[in-house]
N, C-alpha and C. Protein backbone atom coordinates (compact mmCIF):
# COMPACT_ATOMS: atom_id res chain seq x y z
N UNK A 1 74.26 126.12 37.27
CA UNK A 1 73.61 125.18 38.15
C UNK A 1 72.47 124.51 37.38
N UNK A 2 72.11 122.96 37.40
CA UNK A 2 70.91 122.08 36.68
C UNK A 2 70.23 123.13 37.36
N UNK A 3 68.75 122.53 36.62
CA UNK A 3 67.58 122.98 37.27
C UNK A 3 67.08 121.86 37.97
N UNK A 4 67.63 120.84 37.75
CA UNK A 4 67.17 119.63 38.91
C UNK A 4 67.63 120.19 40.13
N UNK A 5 69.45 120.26 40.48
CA UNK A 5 69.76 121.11 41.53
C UNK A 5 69.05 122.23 42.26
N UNK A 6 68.40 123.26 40.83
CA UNK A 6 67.81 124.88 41.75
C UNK A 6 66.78 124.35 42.20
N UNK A 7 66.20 123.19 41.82
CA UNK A 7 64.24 123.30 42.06
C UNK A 7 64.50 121.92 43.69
N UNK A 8 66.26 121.65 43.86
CA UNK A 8 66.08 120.41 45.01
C UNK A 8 65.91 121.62 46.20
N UNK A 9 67.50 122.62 46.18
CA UNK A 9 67.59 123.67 46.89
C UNK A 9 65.98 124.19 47.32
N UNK A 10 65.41 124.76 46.11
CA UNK A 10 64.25 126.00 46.39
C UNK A 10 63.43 124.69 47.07
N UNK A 11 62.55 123.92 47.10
CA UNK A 11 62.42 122.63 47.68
C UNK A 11 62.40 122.65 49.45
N UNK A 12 64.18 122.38 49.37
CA UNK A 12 64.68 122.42 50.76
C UNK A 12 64.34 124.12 51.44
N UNK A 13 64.49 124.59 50.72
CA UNK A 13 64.68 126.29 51.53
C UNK A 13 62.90 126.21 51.61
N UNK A 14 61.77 125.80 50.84
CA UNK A 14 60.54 126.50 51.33
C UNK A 14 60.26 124.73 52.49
N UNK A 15 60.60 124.01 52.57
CA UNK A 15 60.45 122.84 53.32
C UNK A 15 60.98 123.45 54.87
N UNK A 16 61.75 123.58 54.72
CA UNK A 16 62.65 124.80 55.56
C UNK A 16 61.66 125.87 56.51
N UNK A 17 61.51 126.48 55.41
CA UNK A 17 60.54 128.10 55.86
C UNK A 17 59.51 127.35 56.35
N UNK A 18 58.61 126.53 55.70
CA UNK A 18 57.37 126.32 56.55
C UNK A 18 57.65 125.45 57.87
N UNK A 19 58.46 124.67 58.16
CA UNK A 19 58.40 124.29 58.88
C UNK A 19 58.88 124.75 60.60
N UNK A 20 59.23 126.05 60.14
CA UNK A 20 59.24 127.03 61.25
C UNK A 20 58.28 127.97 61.50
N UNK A 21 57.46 128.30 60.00
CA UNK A 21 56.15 129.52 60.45
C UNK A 21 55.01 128.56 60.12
N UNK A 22 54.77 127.14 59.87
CA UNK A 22 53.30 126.66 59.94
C UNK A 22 53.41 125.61 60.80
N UNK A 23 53.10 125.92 62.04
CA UNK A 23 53.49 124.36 63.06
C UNK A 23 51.48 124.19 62.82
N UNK A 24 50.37 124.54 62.19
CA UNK A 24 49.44 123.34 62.05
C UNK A 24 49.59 122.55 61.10
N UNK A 25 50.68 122.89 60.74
CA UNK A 25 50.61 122.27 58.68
C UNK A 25 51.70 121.00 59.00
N UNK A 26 51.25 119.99 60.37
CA UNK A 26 52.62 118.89 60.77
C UNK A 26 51.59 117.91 59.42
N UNK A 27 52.53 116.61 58.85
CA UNK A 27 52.08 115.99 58.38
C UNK A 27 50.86 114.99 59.59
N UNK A 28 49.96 113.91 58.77
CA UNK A 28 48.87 113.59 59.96
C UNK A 28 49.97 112.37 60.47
N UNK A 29 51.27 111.80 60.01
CA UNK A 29 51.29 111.09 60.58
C UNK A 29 52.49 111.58 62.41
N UNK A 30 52.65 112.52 61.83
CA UNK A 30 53.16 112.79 62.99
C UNK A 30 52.17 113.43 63.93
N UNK A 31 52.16 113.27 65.44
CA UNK A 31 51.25 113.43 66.41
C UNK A 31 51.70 115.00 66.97
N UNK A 32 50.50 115.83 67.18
CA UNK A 32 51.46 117.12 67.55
C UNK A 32 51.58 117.07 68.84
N UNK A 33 52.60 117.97 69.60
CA UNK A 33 53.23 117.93 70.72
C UNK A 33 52.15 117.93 72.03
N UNK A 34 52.36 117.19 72.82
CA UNK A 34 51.04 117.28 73.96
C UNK A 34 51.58 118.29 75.52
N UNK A 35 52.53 119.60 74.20
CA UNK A 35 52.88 120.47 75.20
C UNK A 35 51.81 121.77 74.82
N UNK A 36 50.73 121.64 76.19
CA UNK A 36 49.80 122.38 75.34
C UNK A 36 50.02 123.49 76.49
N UNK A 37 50.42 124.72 76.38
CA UNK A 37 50.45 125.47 78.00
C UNK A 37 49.41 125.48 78.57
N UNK A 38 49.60 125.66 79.67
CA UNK A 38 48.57 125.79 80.86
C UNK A 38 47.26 124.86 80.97
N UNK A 39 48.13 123.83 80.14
CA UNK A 39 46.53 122.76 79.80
C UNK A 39 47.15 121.49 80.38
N UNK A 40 46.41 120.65 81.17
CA UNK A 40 47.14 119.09 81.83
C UNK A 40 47.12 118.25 80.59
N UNK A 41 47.91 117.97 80.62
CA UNK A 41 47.73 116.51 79.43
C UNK A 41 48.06 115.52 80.02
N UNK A 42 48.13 115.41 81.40
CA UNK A 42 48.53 113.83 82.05
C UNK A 42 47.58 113.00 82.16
N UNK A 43 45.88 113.67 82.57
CA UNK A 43 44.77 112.79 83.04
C UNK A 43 43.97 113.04 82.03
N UNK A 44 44.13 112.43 81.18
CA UNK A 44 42.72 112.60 80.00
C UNK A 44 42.28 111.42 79.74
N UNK A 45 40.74 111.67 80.47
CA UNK A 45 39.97 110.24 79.95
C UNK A 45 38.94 110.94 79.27
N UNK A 46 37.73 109.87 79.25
CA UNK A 46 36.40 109.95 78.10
C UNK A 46 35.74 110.78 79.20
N UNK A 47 35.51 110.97 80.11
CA UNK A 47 34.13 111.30 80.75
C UNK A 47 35.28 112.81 81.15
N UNK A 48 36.06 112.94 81.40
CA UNK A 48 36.73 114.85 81.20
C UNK A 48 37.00 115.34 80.24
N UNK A 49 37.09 114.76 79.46
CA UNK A 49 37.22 115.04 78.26
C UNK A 49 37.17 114.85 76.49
N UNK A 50 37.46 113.81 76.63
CA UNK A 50 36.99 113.09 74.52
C UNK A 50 35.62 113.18 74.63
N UNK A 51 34.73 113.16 75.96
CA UNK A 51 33.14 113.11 75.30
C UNK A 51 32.48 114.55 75.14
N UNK A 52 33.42 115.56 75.79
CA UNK A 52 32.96 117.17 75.70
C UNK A 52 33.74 117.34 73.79
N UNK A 53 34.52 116.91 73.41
CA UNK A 53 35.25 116.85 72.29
C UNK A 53 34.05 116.20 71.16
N UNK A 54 33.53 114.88 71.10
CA UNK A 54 32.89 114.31 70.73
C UNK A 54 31.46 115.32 70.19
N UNK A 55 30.73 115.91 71.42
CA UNK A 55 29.70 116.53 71.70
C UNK A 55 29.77 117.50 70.86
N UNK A 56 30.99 118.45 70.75
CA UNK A 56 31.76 119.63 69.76
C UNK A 56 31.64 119.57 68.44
N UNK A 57 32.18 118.61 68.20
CA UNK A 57 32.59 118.53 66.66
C UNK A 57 32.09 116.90 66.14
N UNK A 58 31.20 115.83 66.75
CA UNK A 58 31.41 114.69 66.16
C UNK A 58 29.78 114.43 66.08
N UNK A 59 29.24 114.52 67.02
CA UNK A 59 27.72 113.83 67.05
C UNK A 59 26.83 114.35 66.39
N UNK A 60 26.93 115.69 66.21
CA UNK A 60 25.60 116.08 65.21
C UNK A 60 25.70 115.33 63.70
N UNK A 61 26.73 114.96 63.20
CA UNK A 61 26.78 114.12 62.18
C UNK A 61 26.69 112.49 62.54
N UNK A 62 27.39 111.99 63.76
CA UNK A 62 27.72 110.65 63.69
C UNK A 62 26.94 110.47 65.30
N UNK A 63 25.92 110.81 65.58
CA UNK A 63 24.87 110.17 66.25
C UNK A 63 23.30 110.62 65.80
N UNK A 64 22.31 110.22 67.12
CA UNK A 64 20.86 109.84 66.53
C UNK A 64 20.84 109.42 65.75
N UNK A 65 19.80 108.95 64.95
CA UNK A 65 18.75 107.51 64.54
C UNK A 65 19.61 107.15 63.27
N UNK A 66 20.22 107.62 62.74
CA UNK A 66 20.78 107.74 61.03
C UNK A 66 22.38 108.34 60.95
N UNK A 67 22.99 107.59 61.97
CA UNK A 67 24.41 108.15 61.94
C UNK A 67 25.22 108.13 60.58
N UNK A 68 25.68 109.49 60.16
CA UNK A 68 26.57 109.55 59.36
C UNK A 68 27.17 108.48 58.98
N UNK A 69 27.46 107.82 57.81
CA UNK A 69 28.19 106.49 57.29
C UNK A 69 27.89 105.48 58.04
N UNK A 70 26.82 105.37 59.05
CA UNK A 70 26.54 104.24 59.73
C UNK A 70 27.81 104.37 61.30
N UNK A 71 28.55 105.59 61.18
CA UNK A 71 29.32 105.19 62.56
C UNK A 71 28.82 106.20 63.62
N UNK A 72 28.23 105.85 64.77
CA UNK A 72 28.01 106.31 65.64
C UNK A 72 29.19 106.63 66.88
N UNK A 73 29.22 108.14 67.37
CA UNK A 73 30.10 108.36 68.62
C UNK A 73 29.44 109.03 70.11
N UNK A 74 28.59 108.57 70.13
CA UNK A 74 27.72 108.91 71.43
C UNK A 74 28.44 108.00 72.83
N UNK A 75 28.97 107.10 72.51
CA UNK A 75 29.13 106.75 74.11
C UNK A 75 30.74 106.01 73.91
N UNK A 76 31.13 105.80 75.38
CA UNK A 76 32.36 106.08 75.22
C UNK A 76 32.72 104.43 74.24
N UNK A 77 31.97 103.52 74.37
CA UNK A 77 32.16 101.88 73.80
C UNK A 77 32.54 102.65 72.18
N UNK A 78 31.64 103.35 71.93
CA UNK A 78 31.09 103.46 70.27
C UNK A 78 32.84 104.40 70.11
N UNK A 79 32.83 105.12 70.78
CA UNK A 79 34.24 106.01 70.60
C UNK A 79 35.54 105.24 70.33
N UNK A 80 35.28 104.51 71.54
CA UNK A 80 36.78 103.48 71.79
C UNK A 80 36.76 102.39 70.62
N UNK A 81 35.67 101.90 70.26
CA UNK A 81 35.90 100.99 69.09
C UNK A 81 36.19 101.57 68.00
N UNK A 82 36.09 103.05 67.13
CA UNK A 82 36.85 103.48 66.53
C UNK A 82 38.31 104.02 66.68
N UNK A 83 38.16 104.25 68.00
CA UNK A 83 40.01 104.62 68.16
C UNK A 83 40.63 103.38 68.54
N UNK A 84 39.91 102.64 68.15
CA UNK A 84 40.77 101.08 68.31
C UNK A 84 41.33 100.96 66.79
N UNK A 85 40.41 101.46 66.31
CA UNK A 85 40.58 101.13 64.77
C UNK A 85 41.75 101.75 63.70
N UNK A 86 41.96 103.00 64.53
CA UNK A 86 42.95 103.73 64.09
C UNK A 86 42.53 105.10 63.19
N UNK A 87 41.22 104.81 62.40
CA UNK A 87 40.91 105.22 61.94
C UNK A 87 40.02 106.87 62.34
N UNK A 88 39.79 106.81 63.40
CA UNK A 88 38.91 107.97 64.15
C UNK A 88 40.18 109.18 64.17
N UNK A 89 41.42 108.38 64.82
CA UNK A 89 42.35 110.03 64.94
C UNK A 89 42.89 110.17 64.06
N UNK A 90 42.88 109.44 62.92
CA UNK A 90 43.77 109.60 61.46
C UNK A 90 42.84 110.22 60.60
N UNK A 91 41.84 110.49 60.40
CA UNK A 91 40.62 110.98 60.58
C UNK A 91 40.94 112.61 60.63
N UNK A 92 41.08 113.06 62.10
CA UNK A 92 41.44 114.00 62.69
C UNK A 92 42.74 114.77 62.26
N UNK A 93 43.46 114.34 62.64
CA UNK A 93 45.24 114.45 62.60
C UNK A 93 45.16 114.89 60.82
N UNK A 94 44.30 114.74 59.95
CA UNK A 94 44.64 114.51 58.46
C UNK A 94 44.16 115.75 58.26
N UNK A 95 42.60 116.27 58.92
CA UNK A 95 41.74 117.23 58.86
C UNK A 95 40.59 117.03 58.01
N UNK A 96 40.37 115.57 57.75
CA UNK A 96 39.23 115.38 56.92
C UNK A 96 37.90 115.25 58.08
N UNK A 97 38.48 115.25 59.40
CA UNK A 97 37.30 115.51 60.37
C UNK A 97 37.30 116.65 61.07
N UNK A 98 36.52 116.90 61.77
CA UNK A 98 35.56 117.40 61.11
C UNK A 98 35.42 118.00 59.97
N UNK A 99 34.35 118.00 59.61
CA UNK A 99 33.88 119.21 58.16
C UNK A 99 33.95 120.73 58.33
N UNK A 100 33.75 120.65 59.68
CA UNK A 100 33.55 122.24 59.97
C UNK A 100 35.29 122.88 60.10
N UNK A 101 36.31 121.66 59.81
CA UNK A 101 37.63 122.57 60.05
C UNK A 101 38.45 121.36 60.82
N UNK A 102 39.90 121.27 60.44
CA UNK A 102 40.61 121.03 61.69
C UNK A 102 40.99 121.23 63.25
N UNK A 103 40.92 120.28 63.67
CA UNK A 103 40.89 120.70 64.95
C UNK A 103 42.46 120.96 65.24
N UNK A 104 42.50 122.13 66.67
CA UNK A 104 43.80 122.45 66.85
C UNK A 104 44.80 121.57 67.43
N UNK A 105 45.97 122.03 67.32
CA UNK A 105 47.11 120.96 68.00
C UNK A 105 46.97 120.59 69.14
N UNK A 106 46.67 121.38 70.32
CA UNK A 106 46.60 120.58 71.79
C UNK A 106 44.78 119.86 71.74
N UNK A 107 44.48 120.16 71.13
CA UNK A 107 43.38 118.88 71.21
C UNK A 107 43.15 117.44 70.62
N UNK A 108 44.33 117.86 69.61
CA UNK A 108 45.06 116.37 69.00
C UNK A 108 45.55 115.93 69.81
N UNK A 109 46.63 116.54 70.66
CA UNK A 109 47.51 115.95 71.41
C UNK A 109 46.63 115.24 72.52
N UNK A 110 45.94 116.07 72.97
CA UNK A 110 45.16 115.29 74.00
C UNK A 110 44.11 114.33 73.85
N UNK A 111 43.86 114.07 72.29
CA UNK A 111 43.09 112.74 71.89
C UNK A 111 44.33 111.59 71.83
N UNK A 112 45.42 112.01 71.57
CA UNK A 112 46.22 111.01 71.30
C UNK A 112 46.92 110.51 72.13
N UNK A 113 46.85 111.25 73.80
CA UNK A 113 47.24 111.02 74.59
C UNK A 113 46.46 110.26 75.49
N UNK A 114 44.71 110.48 75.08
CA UNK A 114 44.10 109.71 75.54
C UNK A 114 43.95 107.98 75.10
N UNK A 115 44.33 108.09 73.56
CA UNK A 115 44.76 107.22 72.88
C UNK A 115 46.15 105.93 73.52
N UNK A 116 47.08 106.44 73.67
CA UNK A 116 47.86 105.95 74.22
C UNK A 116 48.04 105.87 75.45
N UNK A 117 47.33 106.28 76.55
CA UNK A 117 47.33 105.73 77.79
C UNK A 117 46.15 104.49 77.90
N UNK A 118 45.61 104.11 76.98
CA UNK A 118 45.08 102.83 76.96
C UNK A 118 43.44 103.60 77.08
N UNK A 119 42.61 104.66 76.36
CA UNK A 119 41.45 105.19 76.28
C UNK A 119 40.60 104.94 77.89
N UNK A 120 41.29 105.89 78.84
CA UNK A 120 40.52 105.45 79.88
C UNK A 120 39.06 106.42 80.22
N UNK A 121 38.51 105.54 80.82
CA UNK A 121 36.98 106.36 80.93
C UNK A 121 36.79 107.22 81.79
């Protein structure tokens, strides 16, 4: 057998394996599942939820007087104009946000669900 062949196989077989024992390890462009148990994912707006999210993991860097890189997420305008941008959940979804760690799958899902029902408040 080439070794181009053994190294496509070994390849496919660990592409394979992880993708049954690491469901946080999805690439960022895929969105993870917004089957989160026992959690609603139908009604997610800013004021139940992205601003308790925000408060968590976003403002001690990216609010008060000297926001991080100049982007502020204190209110829901300042939020929504970055998830307009695309850039806030790609951000997320990648794990370069927060610093303190990736955030887990049903809280992606439910930013992205807030995302696509049109960011309601």
């Amino acid at each position: 057998m080439s070794v181009i062949r053994m190294m496509s196989i070994t390849g496919l077989l660990v592409g394979l394996l992880l993708s049954f024992s690491c469901k946080k390890e999805k690439p960022p462009s895929t969105p993870p599942s917004a089957n989160c148990p026992g959690v609603d994912t139908t009604t997610i707006t800013y004021t139940t939820y992205v601003a308790d999210v925000m408060r968590q993991h976003c403002t001690g860097c990216h609010g008060g007087n000297s926001p991080s890189k100049g982007l502020r997420l204190e209110t829901y305008a300042e939020v929504r104009a970055s998830a307009e941008s695309g850039k806030w959940y790609r951000s997320m979804a990648n794990g370069s946000m927060p610093p303190s760690g990736k955030l887990d799958d049903c809280t992606l899902a439910k930013l992205k669900k807030w995302i696509d029902s049109g960011y309601p408040q």
